[in-house]
C-alpha atoms as a PDB file:
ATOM      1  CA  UNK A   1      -4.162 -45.368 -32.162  1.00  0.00           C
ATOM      2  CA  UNK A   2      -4.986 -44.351 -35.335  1.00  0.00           C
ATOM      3  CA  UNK A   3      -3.184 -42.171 -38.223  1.00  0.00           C
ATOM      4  CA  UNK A   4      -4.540 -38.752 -39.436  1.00  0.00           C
ATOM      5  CA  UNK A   5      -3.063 -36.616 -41.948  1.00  0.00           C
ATOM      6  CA  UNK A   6      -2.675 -32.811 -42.202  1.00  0.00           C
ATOM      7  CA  UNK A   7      -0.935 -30.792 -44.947  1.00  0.00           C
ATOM      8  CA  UNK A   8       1.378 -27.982 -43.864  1.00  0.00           C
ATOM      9  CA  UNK A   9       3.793 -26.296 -46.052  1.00  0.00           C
ATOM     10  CA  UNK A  10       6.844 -27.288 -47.036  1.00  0.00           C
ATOM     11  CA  UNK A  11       8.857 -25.917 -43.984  1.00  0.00           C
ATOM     12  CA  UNK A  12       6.780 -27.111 -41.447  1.00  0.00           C
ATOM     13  CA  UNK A  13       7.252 -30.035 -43.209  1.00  0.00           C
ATOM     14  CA  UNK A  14      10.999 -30.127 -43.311  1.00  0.00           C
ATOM     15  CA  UNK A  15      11.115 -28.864 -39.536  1.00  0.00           C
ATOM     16  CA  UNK A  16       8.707 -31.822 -38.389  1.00  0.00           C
ATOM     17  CA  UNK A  17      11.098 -34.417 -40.068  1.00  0.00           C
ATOM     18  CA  UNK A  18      13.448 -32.846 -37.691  1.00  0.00           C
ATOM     19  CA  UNK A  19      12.546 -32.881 -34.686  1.00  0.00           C
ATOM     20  CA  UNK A  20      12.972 -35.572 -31.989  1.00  0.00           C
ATOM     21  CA  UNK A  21      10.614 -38.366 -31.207  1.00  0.00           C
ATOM     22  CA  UNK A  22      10.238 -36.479 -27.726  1.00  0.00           C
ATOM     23  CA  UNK A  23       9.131 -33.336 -29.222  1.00  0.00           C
ATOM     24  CA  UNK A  24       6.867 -35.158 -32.378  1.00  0.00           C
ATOM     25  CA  UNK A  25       5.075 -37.220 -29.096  1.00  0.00           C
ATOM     26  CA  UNK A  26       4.330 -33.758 -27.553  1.00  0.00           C
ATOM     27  CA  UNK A  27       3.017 -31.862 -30.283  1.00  0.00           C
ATOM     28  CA  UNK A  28       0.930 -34.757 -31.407  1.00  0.00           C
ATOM     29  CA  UNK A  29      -0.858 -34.950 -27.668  1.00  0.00           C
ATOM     30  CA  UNK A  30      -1.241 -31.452 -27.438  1.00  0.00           C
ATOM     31  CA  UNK A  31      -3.016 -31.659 -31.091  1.00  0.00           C
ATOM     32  CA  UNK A  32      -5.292 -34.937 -29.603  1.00  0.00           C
ATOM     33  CA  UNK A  33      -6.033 -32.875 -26.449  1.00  0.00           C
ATOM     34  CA  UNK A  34      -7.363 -30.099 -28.409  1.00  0.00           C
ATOM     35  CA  UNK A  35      -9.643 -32.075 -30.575  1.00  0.00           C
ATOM     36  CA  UNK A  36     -10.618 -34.084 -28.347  1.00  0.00           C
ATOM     37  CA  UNK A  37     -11.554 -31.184 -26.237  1.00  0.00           C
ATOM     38  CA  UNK A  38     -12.723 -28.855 -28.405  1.00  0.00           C
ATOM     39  CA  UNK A  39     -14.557 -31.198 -30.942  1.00  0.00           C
ATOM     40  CA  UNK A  40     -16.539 -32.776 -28.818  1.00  0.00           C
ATOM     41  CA  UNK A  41     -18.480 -29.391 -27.212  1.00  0.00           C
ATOM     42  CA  UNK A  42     -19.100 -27.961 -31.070  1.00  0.00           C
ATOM     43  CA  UNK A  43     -20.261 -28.789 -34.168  1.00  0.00           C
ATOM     44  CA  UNK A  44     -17.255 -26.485 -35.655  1.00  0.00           C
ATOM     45  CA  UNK A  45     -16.706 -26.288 -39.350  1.00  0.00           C
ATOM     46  CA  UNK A  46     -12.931 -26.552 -39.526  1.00  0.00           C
ATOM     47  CA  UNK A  47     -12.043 -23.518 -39.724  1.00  0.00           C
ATOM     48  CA  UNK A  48     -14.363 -22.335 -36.873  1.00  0.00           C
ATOM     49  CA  UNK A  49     -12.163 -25.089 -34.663  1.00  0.00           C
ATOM     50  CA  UNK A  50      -8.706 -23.686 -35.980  1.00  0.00           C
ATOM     51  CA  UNK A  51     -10.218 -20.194 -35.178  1.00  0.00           C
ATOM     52  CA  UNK A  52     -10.872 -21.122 -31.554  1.00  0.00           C
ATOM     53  CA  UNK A  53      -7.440 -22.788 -30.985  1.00  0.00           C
ATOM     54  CA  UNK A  54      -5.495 -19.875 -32.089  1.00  0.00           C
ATOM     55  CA  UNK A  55      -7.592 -17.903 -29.483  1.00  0.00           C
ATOM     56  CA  UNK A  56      -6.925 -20.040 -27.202  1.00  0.00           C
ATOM     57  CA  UNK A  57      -2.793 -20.168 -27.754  1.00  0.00           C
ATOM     58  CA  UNK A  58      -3.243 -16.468 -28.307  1.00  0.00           C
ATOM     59  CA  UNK A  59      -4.675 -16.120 -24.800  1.00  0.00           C
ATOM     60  CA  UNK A  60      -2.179 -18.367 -23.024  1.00  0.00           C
ATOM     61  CA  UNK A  61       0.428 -16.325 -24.645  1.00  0.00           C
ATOM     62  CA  UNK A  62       1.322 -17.890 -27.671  1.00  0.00           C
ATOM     63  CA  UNK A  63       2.502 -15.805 -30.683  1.00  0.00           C
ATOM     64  CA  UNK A  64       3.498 -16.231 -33.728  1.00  0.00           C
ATOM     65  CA  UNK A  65       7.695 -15.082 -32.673  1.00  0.00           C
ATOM     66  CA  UNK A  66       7.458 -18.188 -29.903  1.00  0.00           C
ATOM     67  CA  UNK A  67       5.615 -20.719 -32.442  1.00  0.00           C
ATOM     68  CA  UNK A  68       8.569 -20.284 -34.593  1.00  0.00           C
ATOM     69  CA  UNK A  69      10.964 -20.249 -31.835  1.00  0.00           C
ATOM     70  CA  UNK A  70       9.439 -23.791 -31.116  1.00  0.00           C
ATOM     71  CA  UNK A  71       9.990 -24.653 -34.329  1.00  0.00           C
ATOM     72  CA  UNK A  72      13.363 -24.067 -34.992  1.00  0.00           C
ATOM     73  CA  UNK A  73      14.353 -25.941 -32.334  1.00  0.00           C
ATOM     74  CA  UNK A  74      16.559 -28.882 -32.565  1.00  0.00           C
END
């Protein structure tokens, strides 16, 4: 494995150093699985990668009332 650093603000931040090792090991494969999905069809700028992803969570029903709802969990 290797380590790869992304800057949120400062409540993400303080929410992730919450969370269980359960939940930290989820997010982080469902992060892998996207890049590894998505990144390897495209040669995406960032942002046009970021883009697609939030189409895709849009479209499987993600919004932005349930992202925070799974982030203020404990």
């Amino acid at each position: 494995m290797e380590r790869i650093v992304i800057e949120v603000n400062a409540i993400a931040a303080k929410k992730w150093n919450v969370f269980s090792t359960e939940k930290k090991k989820a997010i982080e494969k469902s992060f892998e699985n996207y890049i590894n999905t998505s990144l390897a069809t495209a040669d995406d700028t960032f942002w046009q990668f970021v883009d697609r992803i939030s189409k895709k969570a849009s479209d499987n029903g993600m919004t932005e009332e349930k992202l925070n709802a799974l982030l203020n969990e404990n």
